[in-house]
PDB file of N, CA and C in Angstrom:
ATOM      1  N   UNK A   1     123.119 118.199  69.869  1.00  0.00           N
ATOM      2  CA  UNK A   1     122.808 119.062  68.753  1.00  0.00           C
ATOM      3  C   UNK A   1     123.524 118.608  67.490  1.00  0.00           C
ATOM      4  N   UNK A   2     124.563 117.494  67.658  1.00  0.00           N
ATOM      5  CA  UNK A   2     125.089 117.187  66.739  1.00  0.00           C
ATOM      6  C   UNK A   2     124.327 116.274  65.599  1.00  0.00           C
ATOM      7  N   UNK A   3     123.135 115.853  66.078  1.00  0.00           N
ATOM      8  CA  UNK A   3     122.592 114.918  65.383  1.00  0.00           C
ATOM      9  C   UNK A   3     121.720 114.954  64.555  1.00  0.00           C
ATOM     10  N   UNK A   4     121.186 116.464  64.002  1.00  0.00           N
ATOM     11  CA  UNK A   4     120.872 117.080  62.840  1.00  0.00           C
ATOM     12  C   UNK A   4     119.686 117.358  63.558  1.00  0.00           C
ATOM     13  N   UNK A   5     119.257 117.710  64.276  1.00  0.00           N
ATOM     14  CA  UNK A   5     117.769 118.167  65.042  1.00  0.00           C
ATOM     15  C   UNK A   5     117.730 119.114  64.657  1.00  0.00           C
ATOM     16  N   UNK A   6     116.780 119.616  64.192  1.00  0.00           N
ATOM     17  CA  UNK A   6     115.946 121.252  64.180  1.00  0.00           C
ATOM     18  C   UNK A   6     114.855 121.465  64.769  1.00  0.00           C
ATOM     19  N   UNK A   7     114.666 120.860  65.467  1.00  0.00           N
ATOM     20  CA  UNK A   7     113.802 121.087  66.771  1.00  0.00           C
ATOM     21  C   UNK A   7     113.960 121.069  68.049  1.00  0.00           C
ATOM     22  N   UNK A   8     114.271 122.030  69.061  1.00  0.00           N
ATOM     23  CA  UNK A   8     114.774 121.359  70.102  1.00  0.00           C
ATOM     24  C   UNK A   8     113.706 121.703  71.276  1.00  0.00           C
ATOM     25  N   UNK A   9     113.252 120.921  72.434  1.00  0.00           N
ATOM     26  CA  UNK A   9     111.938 121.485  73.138  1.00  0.00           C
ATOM     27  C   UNK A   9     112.264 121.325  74.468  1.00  0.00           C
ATOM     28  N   UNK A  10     111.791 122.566  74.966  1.00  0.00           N
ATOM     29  CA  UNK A  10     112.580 122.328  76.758  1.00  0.00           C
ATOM     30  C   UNK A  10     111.438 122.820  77.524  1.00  0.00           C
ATOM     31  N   UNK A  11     111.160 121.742  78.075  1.00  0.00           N
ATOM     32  CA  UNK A  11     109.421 122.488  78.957  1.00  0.00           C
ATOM     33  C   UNK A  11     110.053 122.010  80.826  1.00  0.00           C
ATOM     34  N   UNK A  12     109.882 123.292  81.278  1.00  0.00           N
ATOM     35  CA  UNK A  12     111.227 123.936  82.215  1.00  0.00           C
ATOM     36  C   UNK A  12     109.578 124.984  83.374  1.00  0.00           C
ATOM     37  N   UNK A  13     110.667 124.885  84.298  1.00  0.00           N
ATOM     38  CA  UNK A  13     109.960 125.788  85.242  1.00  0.00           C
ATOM     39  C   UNK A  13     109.405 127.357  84.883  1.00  0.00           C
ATOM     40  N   UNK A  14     108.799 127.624  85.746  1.00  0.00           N
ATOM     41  CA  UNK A  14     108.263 128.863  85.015  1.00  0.00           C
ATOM     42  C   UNK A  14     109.128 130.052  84.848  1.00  0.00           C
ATOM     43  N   UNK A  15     110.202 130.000  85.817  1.00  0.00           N
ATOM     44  CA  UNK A  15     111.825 131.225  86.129  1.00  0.00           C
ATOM     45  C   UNK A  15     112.862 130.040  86.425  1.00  0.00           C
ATOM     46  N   UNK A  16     114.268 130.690  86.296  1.00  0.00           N
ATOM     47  CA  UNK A  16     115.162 130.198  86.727  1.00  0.00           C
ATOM     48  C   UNK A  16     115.333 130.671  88.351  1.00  0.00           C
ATOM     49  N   UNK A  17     115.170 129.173  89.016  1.00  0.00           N
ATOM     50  CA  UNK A  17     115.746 129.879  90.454  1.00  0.00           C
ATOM     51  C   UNK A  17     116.479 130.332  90.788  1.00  0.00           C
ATOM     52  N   UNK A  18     118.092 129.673  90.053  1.00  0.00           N
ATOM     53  CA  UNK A  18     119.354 129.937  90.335  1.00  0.00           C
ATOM     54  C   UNK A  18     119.966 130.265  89.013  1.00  0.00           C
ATOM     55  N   UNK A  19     120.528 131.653  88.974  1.00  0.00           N
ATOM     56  CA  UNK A  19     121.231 131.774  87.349  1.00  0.00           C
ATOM     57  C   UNK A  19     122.884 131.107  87.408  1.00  0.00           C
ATOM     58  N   UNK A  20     123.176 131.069  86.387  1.00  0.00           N
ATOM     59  CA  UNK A  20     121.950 130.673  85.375  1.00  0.00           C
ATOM     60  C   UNK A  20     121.681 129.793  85.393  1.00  0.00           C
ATOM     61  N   UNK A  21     120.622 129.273  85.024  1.00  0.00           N
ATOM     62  CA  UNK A  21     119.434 128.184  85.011  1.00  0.00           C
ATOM     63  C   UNK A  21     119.179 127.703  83.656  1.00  0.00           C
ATOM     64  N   UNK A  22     118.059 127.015  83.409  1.00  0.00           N
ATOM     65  CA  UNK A  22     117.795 126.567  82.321  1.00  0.00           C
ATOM     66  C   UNK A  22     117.440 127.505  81.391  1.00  0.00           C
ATOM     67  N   UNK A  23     116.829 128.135  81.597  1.00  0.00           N
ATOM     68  CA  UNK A  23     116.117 129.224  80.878  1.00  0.00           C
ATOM     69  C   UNK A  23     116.990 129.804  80.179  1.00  0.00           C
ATOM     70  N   UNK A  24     118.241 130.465  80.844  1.00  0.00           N
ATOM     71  CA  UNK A  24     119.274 131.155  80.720  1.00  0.00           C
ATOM     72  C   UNK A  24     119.996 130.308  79.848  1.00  0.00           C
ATOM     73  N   UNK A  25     120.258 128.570  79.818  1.00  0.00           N
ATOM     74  CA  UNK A  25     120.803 128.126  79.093  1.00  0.00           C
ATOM     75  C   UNK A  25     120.282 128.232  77.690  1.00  0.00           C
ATOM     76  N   UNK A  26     119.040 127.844  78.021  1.00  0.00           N
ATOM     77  CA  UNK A  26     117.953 127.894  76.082  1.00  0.00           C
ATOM     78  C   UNK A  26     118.493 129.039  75.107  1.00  0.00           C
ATOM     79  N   UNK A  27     118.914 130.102  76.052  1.00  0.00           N
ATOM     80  CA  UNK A  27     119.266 130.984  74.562  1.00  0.00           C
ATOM     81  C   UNK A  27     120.813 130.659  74.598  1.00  0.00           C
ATOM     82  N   UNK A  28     121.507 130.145  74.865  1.00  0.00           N
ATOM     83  CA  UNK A  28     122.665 129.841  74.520  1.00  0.00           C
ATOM     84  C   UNK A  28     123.032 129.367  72.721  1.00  0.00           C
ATOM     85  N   UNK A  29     121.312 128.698  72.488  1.00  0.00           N
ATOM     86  CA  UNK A  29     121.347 127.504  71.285  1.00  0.00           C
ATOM     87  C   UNK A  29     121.270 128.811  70.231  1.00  0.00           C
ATOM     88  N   UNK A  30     122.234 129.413  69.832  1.00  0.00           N
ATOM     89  CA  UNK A  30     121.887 130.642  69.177  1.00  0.00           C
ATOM     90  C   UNK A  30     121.394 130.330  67.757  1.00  0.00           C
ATOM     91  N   UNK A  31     121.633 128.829  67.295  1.00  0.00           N
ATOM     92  CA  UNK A  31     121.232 128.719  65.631  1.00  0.00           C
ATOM     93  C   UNK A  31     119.446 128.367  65.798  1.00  0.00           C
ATOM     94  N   UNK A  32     118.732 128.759  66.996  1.00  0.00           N
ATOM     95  CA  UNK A  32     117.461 128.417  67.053  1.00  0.00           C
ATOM     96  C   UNK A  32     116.873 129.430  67.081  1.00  0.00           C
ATOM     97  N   UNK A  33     115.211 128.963  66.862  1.00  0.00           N
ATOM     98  CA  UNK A  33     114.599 130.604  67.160  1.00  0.00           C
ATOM     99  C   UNK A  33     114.515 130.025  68.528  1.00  0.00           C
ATOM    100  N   UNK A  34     114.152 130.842  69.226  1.00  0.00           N
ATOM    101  CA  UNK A  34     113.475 130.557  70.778  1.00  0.00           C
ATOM    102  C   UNK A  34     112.318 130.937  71.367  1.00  0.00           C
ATOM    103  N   UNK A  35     111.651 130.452  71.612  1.00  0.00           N
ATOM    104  CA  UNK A  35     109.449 130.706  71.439  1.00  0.00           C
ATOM    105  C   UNK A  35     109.494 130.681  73.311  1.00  0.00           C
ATOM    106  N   UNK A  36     109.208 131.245  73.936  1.00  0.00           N
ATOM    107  CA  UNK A  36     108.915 130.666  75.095  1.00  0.00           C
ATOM    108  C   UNK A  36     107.101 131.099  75.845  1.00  0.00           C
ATOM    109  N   UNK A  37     106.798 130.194  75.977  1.00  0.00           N
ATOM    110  CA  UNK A  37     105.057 130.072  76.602  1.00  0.00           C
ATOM    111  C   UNK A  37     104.889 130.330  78.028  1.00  0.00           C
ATOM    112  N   UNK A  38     103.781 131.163  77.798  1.00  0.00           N
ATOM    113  CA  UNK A  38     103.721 131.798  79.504  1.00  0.00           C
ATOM    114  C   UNK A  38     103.112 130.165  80.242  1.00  0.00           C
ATOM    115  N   UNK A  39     103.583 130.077  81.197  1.00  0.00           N
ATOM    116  CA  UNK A  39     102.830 128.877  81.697  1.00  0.00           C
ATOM    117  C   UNK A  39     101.932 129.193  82.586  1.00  0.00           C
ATOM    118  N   UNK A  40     100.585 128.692  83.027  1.00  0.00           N
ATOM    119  CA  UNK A  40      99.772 128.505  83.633  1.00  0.00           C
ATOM    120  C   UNK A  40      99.669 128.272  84.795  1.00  0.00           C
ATOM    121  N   UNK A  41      99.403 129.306  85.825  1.00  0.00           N
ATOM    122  CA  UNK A  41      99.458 128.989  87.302  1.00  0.00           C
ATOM    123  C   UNK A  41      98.652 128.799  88.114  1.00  0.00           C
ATOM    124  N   UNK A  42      98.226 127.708  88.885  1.00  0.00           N
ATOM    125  CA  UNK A  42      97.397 126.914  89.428  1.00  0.00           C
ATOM    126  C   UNK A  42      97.277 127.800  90.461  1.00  0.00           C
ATOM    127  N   UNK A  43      95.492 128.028  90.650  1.00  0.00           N
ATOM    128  CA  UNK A  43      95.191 128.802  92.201  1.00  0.00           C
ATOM    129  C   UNK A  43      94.026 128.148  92.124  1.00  0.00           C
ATOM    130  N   UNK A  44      93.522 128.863  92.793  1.00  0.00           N
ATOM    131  CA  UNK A  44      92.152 128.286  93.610  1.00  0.00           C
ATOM    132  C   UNK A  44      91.147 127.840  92.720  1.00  0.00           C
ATOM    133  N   UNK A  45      90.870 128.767  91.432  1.00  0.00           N
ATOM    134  CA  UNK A  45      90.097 128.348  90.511  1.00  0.00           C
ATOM    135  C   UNK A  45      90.275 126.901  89.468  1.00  0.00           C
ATOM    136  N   UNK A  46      91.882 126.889  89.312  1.00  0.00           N
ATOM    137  CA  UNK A  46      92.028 126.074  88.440  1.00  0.00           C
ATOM    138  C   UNK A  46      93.188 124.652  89.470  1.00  0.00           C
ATOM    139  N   UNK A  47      93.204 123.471  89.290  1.00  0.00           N
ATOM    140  CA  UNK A  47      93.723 122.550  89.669  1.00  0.00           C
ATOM    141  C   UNK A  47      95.072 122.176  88.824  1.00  0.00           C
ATOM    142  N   UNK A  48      96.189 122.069  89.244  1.00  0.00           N
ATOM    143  CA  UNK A  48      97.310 121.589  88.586  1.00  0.00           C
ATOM    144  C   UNK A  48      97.241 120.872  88.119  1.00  0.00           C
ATOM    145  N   UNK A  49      96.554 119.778  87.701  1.00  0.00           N
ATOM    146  CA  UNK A  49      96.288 118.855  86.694  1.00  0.00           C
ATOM    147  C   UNK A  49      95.700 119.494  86.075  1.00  0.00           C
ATOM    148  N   UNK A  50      94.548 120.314  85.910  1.00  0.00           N
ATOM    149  CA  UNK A  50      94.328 121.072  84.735  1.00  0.00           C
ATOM    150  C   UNK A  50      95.093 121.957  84.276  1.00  0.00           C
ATOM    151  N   UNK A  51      95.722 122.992  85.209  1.00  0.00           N
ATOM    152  CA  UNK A  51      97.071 123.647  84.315  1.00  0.00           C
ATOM    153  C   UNK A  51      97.670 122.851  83.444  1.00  0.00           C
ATOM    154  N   UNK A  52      97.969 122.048  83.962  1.00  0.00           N
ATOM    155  CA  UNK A  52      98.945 120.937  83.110  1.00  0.00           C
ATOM    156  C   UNK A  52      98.586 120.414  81.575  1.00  0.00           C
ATOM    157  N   UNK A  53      97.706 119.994  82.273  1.00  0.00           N
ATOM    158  CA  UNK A  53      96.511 119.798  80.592  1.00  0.00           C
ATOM    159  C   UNK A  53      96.918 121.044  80.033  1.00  0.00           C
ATOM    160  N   UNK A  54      96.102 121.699  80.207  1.00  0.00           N
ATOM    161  CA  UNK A  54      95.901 123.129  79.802  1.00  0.00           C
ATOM    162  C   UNK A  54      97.513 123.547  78.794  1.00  0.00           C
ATOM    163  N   UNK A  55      98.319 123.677  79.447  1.00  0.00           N
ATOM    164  CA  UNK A  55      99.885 124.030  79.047  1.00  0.00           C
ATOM    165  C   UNK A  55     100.293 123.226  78.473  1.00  0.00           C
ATOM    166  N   UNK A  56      99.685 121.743  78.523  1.00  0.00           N
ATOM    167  CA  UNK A  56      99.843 120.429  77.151  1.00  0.00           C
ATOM    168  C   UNK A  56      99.745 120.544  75.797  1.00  0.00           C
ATOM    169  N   UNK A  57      98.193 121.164  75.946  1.00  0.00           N
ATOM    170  CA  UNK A  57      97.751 121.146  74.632  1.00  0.00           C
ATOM    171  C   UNK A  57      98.503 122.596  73.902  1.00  0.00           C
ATOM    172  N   UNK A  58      98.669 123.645  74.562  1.00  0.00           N
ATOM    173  CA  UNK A  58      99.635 124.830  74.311  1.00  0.00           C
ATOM    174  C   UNK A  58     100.771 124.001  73.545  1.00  0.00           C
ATOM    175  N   UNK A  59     101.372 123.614  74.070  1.00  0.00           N
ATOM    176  CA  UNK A  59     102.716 123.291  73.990  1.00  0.00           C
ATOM    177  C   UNK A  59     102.607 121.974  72.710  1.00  0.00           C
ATOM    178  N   UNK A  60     101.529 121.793  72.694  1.00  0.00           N
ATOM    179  CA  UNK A  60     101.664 120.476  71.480  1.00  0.00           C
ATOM    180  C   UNK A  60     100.941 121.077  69.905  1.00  0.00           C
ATOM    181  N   UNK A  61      99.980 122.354  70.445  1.00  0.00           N
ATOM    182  CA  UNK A  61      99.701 123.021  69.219  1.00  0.00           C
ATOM    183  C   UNK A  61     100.705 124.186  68.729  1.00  0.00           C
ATOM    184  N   UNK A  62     101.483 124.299  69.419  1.00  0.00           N
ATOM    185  CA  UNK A  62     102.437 125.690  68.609  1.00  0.00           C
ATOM    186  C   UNK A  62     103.653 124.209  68.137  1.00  0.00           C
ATOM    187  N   UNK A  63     103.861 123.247  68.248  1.00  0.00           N
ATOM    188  CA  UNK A  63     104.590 122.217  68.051  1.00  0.00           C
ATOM    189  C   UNK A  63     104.076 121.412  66.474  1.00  0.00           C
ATOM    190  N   UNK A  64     102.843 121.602  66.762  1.00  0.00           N
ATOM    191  CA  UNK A  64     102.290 121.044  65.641  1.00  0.00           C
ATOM    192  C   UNK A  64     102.571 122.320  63.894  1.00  0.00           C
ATOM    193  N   UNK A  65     102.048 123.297  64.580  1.00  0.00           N
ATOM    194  CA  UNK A  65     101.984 124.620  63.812  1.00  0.00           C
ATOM    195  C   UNK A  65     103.579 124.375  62.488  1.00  0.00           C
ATOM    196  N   UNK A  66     104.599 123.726  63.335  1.00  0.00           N
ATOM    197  CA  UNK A  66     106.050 124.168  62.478  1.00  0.00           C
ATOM    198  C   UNK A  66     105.955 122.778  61.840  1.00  0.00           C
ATOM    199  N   UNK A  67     104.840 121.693  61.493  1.00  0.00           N
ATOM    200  CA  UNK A  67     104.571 120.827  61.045  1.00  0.00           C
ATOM    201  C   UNK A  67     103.785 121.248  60.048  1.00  0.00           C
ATOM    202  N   UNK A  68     102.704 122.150  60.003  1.00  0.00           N
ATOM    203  CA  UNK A  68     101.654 121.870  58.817  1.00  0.00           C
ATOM    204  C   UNK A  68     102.295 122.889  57.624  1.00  0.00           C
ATOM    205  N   UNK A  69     101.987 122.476  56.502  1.00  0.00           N
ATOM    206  CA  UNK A  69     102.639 122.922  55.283  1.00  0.00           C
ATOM    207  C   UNK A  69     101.686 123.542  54.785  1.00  0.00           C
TER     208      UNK A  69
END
């Protein structure tokens, strides 16, 4: 964090198994906002490679969003 980032991106399991966990760590970064995305859970209808996709493009358009002026 020392290296002037204002962005920081943590794409993490859907819960922490064990606290604390990652999740639990993310709000530690208190000078950030913290956004977190429901992720997408693969069943019968949909294939984990498409979740994945799916939670890609999520995750690259709210990313893009703190880009456009």
């Amino acid at each position: 964090m020392d290296s002037g980032c204002t962005i920081c991106v943590c794409a993490c399991r859907t819960y922490d198994r064990i606290n604390p966990g990652t999740n639990a760590a993310i709000t530690q970064f208190t000078n950030y906002k913290h956004q977190f995305i429901q992720k997408t859970v693969a069943d019968n209808k949909i294939s984990i490679d498409d979740a994945s996709d799916k939670d890609a493009d999520v995750l690259f358009a709210e990313i893009e969003k703190l880009f456009k002026i």
